[in-house]
C-alpha atoms as a PDB file:
ATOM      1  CA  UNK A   1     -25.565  26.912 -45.841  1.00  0.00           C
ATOM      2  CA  UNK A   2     -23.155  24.345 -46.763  1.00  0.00           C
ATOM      3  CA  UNK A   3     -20.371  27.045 -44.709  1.00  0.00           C
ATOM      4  CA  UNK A   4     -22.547  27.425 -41.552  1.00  0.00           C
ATOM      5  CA  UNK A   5     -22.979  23.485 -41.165  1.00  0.00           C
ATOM      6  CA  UNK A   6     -18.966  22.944 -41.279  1.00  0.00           C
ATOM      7  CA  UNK A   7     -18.614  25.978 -39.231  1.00  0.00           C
ATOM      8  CA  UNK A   8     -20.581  23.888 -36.787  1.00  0.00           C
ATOM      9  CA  UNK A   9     -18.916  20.892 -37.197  1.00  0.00           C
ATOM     10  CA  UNK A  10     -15.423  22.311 -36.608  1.00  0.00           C
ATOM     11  CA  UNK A  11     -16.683  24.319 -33.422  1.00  0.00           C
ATOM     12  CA  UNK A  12     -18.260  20.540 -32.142  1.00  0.00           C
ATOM     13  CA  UNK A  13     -15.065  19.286 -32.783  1.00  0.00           C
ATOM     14  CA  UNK A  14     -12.845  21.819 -31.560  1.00  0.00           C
ATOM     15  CA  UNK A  15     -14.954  21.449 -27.850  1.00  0.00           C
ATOM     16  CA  UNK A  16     -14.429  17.532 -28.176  1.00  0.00           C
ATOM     17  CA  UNK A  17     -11.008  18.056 -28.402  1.00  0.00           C
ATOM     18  CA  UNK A  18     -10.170  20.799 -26.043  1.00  0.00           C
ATOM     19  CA  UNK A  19     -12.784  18.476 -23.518  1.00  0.00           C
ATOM     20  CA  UNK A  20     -10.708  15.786 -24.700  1.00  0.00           C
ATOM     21  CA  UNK A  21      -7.298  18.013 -23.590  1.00  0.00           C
ATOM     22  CA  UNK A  22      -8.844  18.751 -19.739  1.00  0.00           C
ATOM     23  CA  UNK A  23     -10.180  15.268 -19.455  1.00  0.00           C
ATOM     24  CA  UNK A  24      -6.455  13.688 -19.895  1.00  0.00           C
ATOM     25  CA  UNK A  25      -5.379  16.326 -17.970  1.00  0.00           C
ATOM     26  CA  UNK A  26      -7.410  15.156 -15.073  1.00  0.00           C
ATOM     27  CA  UNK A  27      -6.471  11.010 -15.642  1.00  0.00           C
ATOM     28  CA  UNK A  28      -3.145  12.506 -15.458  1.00  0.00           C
ATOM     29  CA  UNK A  29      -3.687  14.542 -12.406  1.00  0.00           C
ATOM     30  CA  UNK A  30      -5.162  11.668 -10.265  1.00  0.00           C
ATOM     31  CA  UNK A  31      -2.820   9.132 -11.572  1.00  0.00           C
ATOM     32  CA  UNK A  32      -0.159  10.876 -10.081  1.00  0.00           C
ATOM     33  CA  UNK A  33      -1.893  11.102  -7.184  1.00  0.00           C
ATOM     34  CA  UNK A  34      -2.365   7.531  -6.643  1.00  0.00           C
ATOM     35  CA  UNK A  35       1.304   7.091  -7.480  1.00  0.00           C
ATOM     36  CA  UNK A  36       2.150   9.458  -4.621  1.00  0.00           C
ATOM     37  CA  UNK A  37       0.157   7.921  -2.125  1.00  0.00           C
ATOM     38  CA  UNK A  38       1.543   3.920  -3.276  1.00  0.00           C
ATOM     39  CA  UNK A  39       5.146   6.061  -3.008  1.00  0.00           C
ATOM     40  CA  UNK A  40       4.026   6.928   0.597  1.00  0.00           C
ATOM     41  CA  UNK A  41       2.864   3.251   1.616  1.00  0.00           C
ATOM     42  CA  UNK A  42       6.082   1.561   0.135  1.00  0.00           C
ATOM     43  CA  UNK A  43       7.956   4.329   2.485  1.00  0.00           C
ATOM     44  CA  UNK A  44       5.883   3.260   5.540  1.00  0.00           C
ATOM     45  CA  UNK A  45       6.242  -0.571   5.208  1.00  0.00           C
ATOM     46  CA  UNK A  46      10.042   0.168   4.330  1.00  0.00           C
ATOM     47  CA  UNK A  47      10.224   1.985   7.757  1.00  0.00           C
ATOM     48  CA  UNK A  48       8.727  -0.639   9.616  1.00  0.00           C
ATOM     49  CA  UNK A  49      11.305  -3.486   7.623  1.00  0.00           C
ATOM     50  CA  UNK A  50      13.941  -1.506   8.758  1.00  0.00           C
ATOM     51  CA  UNK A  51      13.198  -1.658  12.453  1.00  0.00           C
ATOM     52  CA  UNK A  52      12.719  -4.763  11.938  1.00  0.00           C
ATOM     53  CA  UNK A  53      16.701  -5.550  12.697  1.00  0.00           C
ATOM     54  CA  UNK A  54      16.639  -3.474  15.381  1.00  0.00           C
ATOM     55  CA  UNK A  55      14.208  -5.373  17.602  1.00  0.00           C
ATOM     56  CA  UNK A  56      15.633  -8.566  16.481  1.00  0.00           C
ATOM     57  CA  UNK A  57      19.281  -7.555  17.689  1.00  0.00           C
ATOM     58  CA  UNK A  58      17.392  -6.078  21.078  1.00  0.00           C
ATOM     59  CA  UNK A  59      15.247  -9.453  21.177  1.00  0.00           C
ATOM     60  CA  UNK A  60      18.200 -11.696  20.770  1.00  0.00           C
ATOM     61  CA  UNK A  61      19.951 -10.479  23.896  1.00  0.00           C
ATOM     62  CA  UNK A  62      17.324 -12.399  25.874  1.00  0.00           C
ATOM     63  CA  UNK A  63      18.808 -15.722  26.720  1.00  0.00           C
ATOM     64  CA  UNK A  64      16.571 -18.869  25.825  1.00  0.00           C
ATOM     65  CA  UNK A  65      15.251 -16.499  23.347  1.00  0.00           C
ATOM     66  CA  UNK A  66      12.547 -18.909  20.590  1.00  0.00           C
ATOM     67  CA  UNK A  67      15.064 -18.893  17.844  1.00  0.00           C
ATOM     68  CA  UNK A  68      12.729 -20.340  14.951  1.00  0.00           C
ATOM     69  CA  UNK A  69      10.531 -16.992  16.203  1.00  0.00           C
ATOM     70  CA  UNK A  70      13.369 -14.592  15.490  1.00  0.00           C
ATOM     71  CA  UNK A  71      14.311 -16.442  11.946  1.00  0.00           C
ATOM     72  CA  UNK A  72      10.643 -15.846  10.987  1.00  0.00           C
ATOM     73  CA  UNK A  73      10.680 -12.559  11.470  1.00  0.00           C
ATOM     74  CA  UNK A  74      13.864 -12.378   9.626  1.00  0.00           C
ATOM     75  CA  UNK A  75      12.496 -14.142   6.591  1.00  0.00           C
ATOM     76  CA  UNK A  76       9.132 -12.490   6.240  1.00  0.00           C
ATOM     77  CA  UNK A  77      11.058  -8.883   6.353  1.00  0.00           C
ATOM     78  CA  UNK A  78      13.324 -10.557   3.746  1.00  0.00           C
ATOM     79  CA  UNK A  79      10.489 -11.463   1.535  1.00  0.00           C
ATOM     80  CA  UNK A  80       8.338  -8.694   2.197  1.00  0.00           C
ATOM     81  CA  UNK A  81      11.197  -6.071   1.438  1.00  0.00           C
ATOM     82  CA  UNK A  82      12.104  -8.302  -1.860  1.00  0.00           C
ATOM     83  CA  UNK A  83       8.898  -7.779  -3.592  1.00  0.00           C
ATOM     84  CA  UNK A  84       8.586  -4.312  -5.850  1.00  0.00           C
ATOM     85  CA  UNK A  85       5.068  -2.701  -7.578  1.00  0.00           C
ATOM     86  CA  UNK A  86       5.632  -0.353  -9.853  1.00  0.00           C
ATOM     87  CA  UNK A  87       2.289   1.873  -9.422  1.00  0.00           C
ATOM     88  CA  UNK A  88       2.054   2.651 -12.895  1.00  0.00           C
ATOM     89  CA  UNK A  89       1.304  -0.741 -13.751  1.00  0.00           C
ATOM     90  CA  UNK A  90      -0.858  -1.976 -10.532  1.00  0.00           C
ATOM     91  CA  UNK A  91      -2.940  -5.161 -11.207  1.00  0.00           C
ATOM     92  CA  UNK A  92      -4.890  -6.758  -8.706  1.00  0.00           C
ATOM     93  CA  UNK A  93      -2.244  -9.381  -8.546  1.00  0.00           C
ATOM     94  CA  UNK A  94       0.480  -7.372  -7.722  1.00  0.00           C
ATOM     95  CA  UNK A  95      -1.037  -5.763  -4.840  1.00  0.00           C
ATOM     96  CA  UNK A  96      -2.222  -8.860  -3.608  1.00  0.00           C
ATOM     97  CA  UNK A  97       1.076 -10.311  -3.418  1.00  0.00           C
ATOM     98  CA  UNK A  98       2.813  -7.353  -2.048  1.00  0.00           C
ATOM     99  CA  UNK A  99      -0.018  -7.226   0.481  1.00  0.00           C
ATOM    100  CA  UNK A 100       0.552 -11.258   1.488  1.00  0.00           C
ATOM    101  CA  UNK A 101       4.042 -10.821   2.085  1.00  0.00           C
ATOM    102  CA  UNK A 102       3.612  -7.501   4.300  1.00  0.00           C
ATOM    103  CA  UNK A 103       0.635  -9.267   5.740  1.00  0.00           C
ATOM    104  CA  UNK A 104       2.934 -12.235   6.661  1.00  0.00           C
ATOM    105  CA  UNK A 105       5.842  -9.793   8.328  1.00  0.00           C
ATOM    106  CA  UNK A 106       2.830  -8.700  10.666  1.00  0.00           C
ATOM    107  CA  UNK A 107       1.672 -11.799  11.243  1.00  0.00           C
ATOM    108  CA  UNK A 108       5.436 -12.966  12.592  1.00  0.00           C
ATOM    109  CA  UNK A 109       6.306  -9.271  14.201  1.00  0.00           C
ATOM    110  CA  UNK A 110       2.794  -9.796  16.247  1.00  0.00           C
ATOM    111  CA  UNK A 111       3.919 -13.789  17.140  1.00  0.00           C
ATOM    112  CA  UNK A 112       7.227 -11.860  18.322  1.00  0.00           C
ATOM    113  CA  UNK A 113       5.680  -9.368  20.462  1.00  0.00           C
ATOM    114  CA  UNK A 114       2.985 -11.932  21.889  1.00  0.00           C
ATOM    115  CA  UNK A 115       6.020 -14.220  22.511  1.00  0.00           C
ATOM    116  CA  UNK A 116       7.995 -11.376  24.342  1.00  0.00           C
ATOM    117  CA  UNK A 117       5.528 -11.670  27.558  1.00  0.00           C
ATOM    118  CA  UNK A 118       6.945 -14.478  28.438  1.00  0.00           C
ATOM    119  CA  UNK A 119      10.219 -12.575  28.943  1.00  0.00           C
ATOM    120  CA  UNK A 120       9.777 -10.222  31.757  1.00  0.00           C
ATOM    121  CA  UNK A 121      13.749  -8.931  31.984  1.00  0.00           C
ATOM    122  CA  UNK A 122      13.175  -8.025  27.800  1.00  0.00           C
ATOM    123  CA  UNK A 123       9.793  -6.023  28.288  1.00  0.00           C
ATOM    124  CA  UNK A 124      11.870  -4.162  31.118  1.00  0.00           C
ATOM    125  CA  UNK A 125      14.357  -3.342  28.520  1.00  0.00           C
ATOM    126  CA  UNK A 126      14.413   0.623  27.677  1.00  0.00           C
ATOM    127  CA  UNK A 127      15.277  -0.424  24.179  1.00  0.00           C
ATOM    128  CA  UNK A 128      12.922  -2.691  23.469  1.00  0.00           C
ATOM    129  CA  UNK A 129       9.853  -0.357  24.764  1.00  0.00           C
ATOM    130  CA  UNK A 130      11.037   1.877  22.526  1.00  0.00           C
ATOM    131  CA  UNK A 131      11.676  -0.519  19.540  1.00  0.00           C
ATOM    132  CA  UNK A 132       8.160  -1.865  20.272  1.00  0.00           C
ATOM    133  CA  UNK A 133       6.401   1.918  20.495  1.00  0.00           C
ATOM    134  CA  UNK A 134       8.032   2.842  17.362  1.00  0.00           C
ATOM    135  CA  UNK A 135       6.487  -0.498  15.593  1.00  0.00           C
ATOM    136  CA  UNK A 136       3.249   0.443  16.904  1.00  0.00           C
ATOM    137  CA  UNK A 137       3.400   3.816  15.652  1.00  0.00           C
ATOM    138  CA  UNK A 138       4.427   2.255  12.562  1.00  0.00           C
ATOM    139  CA  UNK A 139       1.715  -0.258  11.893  1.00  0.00           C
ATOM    140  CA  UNK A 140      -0.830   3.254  12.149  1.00  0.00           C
ATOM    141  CA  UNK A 141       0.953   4.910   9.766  1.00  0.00           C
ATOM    142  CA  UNK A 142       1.004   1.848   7.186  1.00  0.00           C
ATOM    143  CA  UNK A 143      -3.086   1.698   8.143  1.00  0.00           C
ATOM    144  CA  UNK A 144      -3.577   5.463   7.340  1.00  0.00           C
ATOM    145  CA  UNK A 145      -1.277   5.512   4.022  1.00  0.00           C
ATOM    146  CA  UNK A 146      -3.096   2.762   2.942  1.00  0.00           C
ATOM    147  CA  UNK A 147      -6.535   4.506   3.706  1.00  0.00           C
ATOM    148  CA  UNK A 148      -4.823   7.755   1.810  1.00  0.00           C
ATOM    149  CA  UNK A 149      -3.808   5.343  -1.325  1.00  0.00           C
ATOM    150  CA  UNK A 150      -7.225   3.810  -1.220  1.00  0.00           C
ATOM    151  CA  UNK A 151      -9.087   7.047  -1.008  1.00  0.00           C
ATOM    152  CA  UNK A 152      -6.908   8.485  -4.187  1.00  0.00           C
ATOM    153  CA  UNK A 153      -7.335   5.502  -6.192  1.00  0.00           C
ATOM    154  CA  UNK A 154     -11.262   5.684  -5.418  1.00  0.00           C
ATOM    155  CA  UNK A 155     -10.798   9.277  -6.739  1.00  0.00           C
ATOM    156  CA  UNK A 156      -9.139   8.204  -9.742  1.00  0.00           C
ATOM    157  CA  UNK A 157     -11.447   5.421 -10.739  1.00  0.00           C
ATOM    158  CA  UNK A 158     -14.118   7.923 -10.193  1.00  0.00           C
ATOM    159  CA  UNK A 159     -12.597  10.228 -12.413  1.00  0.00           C
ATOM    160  CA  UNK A 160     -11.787   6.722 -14.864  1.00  0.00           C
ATOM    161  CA  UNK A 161     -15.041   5.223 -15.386  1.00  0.00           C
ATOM    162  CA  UNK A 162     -17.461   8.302 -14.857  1.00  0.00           C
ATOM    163  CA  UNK A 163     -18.834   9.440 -18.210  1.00  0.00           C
ATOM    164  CA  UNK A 164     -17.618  11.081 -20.849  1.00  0.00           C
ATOM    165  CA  UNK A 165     -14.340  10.626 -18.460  1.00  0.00           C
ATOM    166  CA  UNK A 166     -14.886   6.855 -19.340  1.00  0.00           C
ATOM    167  CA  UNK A 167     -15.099   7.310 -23.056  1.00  0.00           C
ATOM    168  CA  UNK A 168     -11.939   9.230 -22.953  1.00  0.00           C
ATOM    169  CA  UNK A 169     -10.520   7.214 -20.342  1.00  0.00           C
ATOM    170  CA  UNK A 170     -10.780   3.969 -23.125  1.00  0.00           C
ATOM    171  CA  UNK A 171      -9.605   6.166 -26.123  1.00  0.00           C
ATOM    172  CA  UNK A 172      -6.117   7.569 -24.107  1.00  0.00           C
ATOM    173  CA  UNK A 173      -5.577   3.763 -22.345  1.00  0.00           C
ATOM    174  CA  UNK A 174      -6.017   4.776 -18.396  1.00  0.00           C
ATOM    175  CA  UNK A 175      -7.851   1.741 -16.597  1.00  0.00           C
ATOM    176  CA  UNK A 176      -9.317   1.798 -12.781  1.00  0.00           C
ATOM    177  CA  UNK A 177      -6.896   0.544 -10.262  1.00  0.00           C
ATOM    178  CA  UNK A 178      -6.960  -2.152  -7.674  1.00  0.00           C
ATOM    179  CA  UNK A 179      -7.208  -0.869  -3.636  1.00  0.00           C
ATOM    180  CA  UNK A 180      -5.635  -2.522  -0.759  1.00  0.00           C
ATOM    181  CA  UNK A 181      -8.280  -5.099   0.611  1.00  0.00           C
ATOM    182  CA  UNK A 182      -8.760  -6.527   3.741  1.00  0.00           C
ATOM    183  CA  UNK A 183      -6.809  -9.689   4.372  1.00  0.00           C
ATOM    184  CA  UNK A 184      -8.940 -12.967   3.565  1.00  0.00           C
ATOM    185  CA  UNK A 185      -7.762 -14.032   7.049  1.00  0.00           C
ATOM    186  CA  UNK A 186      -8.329 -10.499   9.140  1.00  0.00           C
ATOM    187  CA  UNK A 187     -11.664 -11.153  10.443  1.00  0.00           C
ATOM    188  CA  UNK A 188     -10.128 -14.091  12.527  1.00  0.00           C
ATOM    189  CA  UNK A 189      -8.569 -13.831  15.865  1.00  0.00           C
ATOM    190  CA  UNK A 190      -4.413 -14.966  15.122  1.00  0.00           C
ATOM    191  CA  UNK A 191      -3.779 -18.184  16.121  1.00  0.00           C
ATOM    192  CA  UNK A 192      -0.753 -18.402  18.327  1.00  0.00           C
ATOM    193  CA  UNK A 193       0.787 -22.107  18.984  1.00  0.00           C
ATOM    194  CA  UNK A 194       3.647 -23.027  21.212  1.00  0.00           C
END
């Protein structure tokens, strides 16, 4: 009797552990999933920093040109290019600082473009339609990598706090992860001042 009863115990234990093997397995498996998609955002935002130059130089060549405008620009790319998240250790914080400095690179790239109108021989430039389609096809891209990260993090932390996937999830050390979130200031209308 004594046999059959650790013969059971074993074969309860053996299924914990090999549930235990394809549960890690799977935190694994979405982990690097949400890694690839925060490797995909970082490349979109870099993309759109790096036209960033470009449409200065083009917006420059406009005489009278706002030159506080263009140094704006300069410094939120600066700042927004400066700050690194490693997605293996995203915290809330993290995201929410890489997200205010990207958000304030918008925020002056849209102030450039708004004060471009104003400049009739620049929108006529070939260059600078081009500069400016290729920023708006950026900013998309950024929106749906950011709806691809969000939807594989909302996988993961699925897969994270679900149970027995939670239980494991404490015992191996893999925690739910932050999304992007609108900005605190999106559902306002940008201010623009002169």
């Amino acid at each position: 009797m004594r046999t059959v009863v650790l013969l059971i115990i074993l074969a309860v234990l053996a299924l914990l552990l090999l549930h235990g093997c394809g549960t890690y397995n799977s935190f694994v498996s979405k982990e690097v999933e949400v890694e690839n998609a925060w490797g995909k955002v970082q490349s979109a935002y870099q993309e759109r920093a790096d036209l960033v130059p470009n449409l200065v130089a083009t917006v420059k060549g406009a005489a009278d040109f706002e030159q506080n405008t263009l140094t704006k620009v300069v410094e939120a790319r600066s700042k927004a290019t400066s700050i690194n998240v490693d997605p293996a250790n995203l915290t809330p914080e993290k995201l929410q600082e890489f997200q205010q400095a990207q958000g304030e690179l918008s925020q002056a790239l849209g102030r450039l473009l708004f004060i471009t109108e104003n400049y009739p021989d620049l929108k006529a430039n070939a260059n600078f339609r081009d500069l400016q389609s290729q920023l708006e096809g950026m900013e998309n891209r950024i929106r749906v990598e950011r709806n691809r990260f969000n939807d594989a993090v909302a996988g993961y932390n699925v897969t994270v706090r679900k149970f027995p996937g939670s239980f494991y999830a404490g015992i191996f050390g893999f925690e739910a992860k932050p999304q992007f979130q609108a900005d605190q200031n999106s559902q306002e209308a940008p201010k623009v001042e002169f």
